[in-house]
N, C-alpha and C. Protein backbone atom coordinates (compact mmCIF):
# COMPACT_ATOMS: atom_id res chain seq x y z
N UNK A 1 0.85 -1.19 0.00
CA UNK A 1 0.00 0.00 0.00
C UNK A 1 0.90 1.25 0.00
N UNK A 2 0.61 2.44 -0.79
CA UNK A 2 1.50 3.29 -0.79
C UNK A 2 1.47 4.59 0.29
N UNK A 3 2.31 5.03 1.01
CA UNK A 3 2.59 5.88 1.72
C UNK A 3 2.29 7.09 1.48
N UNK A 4 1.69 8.01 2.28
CA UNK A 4 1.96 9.78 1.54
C UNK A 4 3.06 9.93 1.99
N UNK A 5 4.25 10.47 0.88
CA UNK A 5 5.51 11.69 1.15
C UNK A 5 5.08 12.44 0.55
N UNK A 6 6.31 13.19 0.85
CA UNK A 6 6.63 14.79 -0.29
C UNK A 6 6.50 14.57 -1.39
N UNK A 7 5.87 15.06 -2.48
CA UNK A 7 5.67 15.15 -3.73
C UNK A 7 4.52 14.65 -4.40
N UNK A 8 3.89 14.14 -3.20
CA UNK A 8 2.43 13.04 -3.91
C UNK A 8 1.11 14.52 -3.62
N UNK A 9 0.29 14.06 -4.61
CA UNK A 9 -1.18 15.16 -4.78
C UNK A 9 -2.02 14.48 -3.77
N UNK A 10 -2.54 14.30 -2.66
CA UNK A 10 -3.97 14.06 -1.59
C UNK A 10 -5.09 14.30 -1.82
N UNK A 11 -5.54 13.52 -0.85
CA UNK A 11 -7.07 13.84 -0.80
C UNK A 11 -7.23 13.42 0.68
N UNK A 12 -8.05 14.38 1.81
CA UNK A 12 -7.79 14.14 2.59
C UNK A 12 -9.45 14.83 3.00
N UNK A 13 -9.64 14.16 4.07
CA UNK A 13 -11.08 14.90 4.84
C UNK A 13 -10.63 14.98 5.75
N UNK A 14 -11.65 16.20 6.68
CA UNK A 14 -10.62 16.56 7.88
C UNK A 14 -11.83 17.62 8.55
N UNK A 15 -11.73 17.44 10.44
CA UNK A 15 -12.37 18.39 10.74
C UNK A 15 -11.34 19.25 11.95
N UNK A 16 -11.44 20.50 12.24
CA UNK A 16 -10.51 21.42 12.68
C UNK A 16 -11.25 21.58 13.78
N UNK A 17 -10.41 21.24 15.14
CA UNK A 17 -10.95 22.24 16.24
C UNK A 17 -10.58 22.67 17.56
N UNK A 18 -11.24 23.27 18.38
CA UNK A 18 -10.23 24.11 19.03
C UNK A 18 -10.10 23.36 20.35
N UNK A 19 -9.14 23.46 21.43
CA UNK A 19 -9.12 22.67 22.96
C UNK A 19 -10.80 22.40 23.47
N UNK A 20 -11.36 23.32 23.27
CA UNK A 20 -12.65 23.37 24.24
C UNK A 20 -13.50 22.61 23.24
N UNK A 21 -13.55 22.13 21.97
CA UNK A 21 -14.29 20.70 21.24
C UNK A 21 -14.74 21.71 19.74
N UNK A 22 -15.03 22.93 20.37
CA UNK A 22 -15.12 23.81 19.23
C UNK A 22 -14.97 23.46 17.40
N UNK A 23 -15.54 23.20 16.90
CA UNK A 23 -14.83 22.94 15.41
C UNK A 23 -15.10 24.11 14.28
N UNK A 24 -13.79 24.86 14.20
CA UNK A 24 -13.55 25.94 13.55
C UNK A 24 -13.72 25.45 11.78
N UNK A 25 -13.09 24.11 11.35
CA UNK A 25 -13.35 23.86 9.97
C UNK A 25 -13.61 22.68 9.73
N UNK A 26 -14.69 22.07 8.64
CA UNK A 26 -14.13 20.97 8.64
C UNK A 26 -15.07 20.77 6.98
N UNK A 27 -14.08 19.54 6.01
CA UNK A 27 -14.54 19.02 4.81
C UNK A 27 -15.75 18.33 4.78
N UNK A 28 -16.31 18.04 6.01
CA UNK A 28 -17.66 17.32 5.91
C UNK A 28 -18.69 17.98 4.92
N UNK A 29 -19.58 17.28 4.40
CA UNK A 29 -20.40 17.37 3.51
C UNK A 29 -20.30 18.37 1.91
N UNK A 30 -19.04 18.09 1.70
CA UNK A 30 -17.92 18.91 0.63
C UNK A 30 -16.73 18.16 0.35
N UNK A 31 -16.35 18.26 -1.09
CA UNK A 31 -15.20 17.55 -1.87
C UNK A 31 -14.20 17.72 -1.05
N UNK A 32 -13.31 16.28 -0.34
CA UNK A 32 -12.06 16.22 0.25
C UNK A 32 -11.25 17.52 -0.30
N UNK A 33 -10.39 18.07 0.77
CA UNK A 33 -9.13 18.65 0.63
C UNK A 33 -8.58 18.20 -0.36
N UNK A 34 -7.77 18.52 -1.27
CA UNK A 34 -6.72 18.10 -2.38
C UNK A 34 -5.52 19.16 -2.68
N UNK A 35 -4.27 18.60 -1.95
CA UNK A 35 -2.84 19.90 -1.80
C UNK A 35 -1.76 18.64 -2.32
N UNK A 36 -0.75 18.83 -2.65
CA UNK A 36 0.24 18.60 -2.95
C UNK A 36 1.21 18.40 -1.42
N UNK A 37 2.21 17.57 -0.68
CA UNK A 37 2.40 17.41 0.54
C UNK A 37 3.90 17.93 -0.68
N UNK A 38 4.40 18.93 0.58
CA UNK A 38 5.87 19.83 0.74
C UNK A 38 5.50 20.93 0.24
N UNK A 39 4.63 20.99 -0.38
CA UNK A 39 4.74 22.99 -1.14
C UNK A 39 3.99 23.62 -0.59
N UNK A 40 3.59 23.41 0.85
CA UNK A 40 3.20 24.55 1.99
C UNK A 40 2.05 24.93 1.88
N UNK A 41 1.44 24.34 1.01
CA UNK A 41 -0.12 24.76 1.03
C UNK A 41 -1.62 24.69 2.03
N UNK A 42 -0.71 23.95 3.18
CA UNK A 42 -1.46 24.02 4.33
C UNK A 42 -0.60 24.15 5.38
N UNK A 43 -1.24 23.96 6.46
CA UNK A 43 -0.31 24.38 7.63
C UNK A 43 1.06 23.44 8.12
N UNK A 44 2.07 23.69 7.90
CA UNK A 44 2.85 22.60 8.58
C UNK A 44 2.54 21.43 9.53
N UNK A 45 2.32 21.69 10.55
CA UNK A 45 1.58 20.51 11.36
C UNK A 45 0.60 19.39 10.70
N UNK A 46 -0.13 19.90 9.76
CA UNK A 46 -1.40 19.36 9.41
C UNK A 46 -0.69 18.40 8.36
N UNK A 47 0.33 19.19 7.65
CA UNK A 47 0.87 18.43 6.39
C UNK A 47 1.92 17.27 6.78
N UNK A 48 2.38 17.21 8.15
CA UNK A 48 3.22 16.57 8.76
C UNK A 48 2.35 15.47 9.21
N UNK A 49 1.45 15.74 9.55
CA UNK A 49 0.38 14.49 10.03
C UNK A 49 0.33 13.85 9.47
N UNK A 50 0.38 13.76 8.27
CA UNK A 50 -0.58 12.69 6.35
C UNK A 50 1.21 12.44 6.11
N UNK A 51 1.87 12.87 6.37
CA UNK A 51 3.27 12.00 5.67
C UNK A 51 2.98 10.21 6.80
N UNK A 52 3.21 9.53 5.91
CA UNK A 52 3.33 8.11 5.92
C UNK A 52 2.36 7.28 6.02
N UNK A 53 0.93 8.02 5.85
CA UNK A 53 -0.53 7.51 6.26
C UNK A 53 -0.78 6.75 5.11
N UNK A 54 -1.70 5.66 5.47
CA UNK A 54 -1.88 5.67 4.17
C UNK A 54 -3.62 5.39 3.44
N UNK A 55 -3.74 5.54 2.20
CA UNK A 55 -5.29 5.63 2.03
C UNK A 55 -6.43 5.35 2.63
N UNK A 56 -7.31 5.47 3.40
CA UNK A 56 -7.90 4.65 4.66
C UNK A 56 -8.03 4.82 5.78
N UNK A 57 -6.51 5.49 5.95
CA UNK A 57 -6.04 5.70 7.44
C UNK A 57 -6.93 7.14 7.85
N UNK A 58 -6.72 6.65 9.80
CA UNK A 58 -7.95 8.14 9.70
C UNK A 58 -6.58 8.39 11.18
N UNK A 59 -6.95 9.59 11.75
CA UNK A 59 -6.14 9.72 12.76
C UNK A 59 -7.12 11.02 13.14
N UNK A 60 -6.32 11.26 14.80
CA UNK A 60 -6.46 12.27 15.22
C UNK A 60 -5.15 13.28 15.59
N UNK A 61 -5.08 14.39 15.56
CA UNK A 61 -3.64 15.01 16.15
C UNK A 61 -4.36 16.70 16.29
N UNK A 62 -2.88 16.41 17.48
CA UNK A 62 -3.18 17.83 17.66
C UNK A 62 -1.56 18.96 17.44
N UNK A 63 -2.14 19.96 16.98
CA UNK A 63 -1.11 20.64 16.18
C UNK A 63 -0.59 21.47 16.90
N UNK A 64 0.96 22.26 17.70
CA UNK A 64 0.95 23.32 18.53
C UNK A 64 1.13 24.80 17.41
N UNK A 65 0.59 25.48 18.10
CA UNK A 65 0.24 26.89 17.63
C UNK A 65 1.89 27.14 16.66
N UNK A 66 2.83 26.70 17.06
CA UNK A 66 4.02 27.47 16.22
C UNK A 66 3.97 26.40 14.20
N UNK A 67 3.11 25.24 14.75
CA UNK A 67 3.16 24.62 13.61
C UNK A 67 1.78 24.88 13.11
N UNK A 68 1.02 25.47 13.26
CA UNK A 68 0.01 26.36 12.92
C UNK A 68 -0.52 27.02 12.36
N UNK A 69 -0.85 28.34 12.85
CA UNK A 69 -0.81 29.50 12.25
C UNK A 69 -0.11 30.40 13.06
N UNK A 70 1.11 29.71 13.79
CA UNK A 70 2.02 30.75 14.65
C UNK A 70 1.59 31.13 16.17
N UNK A 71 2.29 32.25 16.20
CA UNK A 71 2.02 32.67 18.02
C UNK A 71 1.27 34.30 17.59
N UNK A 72 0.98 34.13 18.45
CA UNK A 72 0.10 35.43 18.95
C UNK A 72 1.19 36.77 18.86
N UNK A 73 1.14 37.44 18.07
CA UNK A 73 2.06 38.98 17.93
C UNK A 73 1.37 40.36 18.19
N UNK A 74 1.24 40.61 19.50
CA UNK A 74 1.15 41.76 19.68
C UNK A 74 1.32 42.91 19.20
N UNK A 75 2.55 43.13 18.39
CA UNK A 75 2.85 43.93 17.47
C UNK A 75 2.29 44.18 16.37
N UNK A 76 1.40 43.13 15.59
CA UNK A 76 0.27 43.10 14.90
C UNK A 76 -0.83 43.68 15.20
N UNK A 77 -1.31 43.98 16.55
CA UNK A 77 -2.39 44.49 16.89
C UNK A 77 -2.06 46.39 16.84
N UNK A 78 -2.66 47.55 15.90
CA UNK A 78 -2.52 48.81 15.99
C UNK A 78 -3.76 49.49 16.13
N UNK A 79 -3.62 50.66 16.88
CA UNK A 79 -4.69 51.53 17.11
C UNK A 79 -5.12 52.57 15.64
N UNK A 80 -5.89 52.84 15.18
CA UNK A 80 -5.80 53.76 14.17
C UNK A 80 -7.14 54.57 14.35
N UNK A 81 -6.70 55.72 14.08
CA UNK A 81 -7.55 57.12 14.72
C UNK A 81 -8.88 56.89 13.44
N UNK A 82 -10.34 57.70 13.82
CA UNK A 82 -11.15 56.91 13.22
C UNK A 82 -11.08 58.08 11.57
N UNK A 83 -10.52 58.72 11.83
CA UNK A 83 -10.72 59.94 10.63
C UNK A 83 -9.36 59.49 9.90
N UNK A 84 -8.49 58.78 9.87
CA UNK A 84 -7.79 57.69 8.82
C UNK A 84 -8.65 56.64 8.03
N UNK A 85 -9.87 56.38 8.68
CA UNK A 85 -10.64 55.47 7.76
C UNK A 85 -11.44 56.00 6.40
N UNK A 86 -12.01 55.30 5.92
CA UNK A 86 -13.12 56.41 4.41
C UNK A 86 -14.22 56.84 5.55
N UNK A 87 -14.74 57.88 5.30
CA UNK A 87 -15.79 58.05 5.71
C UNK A 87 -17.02 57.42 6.05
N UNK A 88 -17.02 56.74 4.65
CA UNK A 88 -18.62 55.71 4.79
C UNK A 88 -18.57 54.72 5.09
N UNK A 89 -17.33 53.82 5.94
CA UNK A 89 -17.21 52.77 6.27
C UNK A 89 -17.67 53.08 7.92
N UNK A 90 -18.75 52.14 7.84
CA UNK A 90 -19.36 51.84 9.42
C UNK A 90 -19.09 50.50 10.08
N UNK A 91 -17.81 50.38 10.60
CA UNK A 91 -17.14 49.73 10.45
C UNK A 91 -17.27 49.21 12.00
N UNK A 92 -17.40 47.49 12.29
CA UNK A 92 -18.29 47.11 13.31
C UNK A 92 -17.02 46.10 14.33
N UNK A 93 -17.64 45.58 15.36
CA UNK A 93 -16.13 44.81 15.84
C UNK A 93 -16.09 43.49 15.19
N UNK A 94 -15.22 42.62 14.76
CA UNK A 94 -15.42 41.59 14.22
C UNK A 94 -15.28 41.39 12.67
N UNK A 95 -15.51 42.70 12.14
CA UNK A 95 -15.64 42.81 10.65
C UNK A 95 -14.30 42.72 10.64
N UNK A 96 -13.96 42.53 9.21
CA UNK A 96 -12.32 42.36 8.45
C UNK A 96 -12.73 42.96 7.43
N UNK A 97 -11.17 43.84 7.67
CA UNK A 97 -10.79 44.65 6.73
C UNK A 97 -9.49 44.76 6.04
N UNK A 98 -9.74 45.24 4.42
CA UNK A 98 -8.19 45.29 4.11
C UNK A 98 -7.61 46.28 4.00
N UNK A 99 -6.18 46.48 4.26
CA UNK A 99 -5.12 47.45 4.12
C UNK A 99 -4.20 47.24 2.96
N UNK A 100 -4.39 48.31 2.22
CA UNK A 100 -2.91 48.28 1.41
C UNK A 100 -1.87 49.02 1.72
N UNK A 101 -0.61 48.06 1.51
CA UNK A 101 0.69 48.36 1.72
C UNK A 101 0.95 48.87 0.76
N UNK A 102 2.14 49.72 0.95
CA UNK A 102 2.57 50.60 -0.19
C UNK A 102 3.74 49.70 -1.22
N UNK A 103 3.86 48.61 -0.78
CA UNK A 103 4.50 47.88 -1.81
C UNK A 103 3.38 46.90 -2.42
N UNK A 104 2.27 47.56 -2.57
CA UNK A 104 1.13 46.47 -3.58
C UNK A 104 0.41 45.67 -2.85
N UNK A 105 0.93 45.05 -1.78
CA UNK A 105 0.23 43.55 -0.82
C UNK A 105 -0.86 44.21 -0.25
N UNK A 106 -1.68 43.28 0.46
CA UNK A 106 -2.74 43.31 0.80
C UNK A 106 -2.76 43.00 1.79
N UNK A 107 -3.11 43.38 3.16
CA UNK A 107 -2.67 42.96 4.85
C UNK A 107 -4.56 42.78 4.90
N UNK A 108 -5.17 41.81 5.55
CA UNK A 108 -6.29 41.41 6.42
C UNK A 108 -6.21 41.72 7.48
N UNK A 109 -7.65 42.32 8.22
CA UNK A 109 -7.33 42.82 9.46
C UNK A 109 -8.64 42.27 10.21
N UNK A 110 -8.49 42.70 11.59
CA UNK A 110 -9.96 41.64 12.33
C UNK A 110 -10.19 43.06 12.85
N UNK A 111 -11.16 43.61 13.04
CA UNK A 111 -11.67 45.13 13.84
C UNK A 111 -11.78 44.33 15.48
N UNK A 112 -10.86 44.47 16.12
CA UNK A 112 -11.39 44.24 17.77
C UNK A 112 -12.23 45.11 18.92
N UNK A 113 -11.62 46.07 18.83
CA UNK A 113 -12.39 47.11 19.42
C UNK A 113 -12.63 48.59 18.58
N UNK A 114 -13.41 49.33 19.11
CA UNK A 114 -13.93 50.73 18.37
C UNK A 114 -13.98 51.44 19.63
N UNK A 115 -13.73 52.80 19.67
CA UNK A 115 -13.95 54.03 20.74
C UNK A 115 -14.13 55.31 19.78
N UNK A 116 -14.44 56.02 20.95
CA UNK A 116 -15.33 57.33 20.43
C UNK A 116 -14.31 57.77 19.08
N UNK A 117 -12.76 57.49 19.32
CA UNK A 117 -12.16 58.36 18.43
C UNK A 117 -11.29 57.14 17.73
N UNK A 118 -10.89 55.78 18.41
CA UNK A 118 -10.05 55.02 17.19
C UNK A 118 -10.83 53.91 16.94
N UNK A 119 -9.99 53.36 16.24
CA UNK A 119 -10.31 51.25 15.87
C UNK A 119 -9.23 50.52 16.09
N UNK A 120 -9.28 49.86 16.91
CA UNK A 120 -8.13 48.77 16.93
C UNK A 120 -7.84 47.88 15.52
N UNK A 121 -7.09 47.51 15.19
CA UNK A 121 -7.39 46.21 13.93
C UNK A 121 -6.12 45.26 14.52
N UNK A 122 -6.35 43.54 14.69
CA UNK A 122 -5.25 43.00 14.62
C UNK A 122 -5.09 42.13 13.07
N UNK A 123 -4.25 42.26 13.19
CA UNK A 123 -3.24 41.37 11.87
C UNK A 123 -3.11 39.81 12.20
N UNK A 124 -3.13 39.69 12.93
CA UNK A 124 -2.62 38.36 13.56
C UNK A 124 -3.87 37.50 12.69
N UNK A 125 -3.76 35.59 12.32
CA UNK A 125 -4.64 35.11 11.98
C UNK A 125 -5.42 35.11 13.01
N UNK A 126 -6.84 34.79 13.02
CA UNK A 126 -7.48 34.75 13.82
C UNK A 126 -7.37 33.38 14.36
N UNK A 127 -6.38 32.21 14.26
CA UNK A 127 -6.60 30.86 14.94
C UNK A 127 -4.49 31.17 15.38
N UNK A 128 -4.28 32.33 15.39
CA UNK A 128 -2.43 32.81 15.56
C UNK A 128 -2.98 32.31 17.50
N UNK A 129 -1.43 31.85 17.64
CA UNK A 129 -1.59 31.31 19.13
C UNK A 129 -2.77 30.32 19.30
N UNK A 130 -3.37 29.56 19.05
CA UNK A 130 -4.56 28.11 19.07
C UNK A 130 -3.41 27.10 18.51
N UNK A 131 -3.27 26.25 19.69
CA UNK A 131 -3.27 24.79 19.14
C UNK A 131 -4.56 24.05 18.69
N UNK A 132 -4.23 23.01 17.84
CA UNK A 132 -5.37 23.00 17.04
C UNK A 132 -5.49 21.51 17.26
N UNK A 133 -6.62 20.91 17.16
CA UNK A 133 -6.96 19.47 16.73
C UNK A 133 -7.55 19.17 15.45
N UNK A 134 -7.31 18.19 14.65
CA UNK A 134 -7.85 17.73 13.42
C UNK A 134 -7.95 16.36 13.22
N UNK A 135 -8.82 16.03 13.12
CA UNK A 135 -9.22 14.29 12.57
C UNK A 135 -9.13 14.66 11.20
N UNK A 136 -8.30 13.46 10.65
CA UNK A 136 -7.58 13.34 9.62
C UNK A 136 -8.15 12.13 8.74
N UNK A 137 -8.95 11.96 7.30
CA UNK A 137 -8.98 10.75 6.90
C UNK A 137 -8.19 11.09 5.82
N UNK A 138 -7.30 10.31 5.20
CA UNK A 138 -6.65 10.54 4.00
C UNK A 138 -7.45 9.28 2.76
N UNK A 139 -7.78 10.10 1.70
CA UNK A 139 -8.84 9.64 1.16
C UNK A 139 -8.36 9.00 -0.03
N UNK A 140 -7.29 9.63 -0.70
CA UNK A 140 -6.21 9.34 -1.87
C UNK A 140 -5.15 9.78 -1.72
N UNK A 141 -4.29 9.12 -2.62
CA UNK A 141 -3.01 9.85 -3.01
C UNK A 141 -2.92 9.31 -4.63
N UNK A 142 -2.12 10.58 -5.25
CA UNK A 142 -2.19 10.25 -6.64
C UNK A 142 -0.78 10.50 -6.92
């Protein structure tokens, strides 16, 4: 039976979730995952799980936050005064927003808090610092 390594195309079902049972994602009732294992197209941890599994195989694991989506960066989180924003944006906590950088990119932001005069926005992913759990079925390899 053949192994997943590096270089093989997957198929994998999978549900995501957080310490407290929470499930942030998962492929249920939708076409398996399908990434390529080594070219980073999912999270390290997750892609480290499916190396040596093989078609069939189901597992559970849990992922720590640095193999993730990282640690929590404070430095990501900025205050910005509310008359820097457009005007007609009524802009709520929770909403995401984008920023452009002046070299072209595109930064995502999470609105955390609002006051009379700023908006917070963090940068950070919103699952940055969560270790994660995922049940894993690997469905193919091609």
């Amino acid at each position: 039976m053949a192994e997943a390594k590096v270089g093989n195309k997957v198929k994998v079902h999978y549900t995501g979730k957080l310490d407290d049972g929470s499930v942030f994602d998962t492929s249920s009732n939708r076409d398996p995952l399908q990434f390529v294992l080594g070219k980073g197209q999912v999270i390290p941890g997750f892609e480290n799980a499916i190396l040596g599994m093989n078609p069939g195989d189901a597992k559970t694991t849990k992922i720590p936050a640095d193999e993730a989506y990282g640690i929590y960066k404070e430095e990501l989180v900025l205050e910005v005064n509310k008359t820097e924003l457009p005007k007609d944006l009524n802009v709520q906590v929770g909403q995401q927003l984008q920023i452009n950088q002046p070299n072209g990119g595109v930064v995502i932001v999470t609105t955390t808090q609002i006051s009379e005069s700023s908006v917070t926005l963090d940068a950070n992913h919103p699952l940055a610092g969560k270790d994660l759990i995922f049940e894993i079925e690997l469905v193919e390899i091609s």
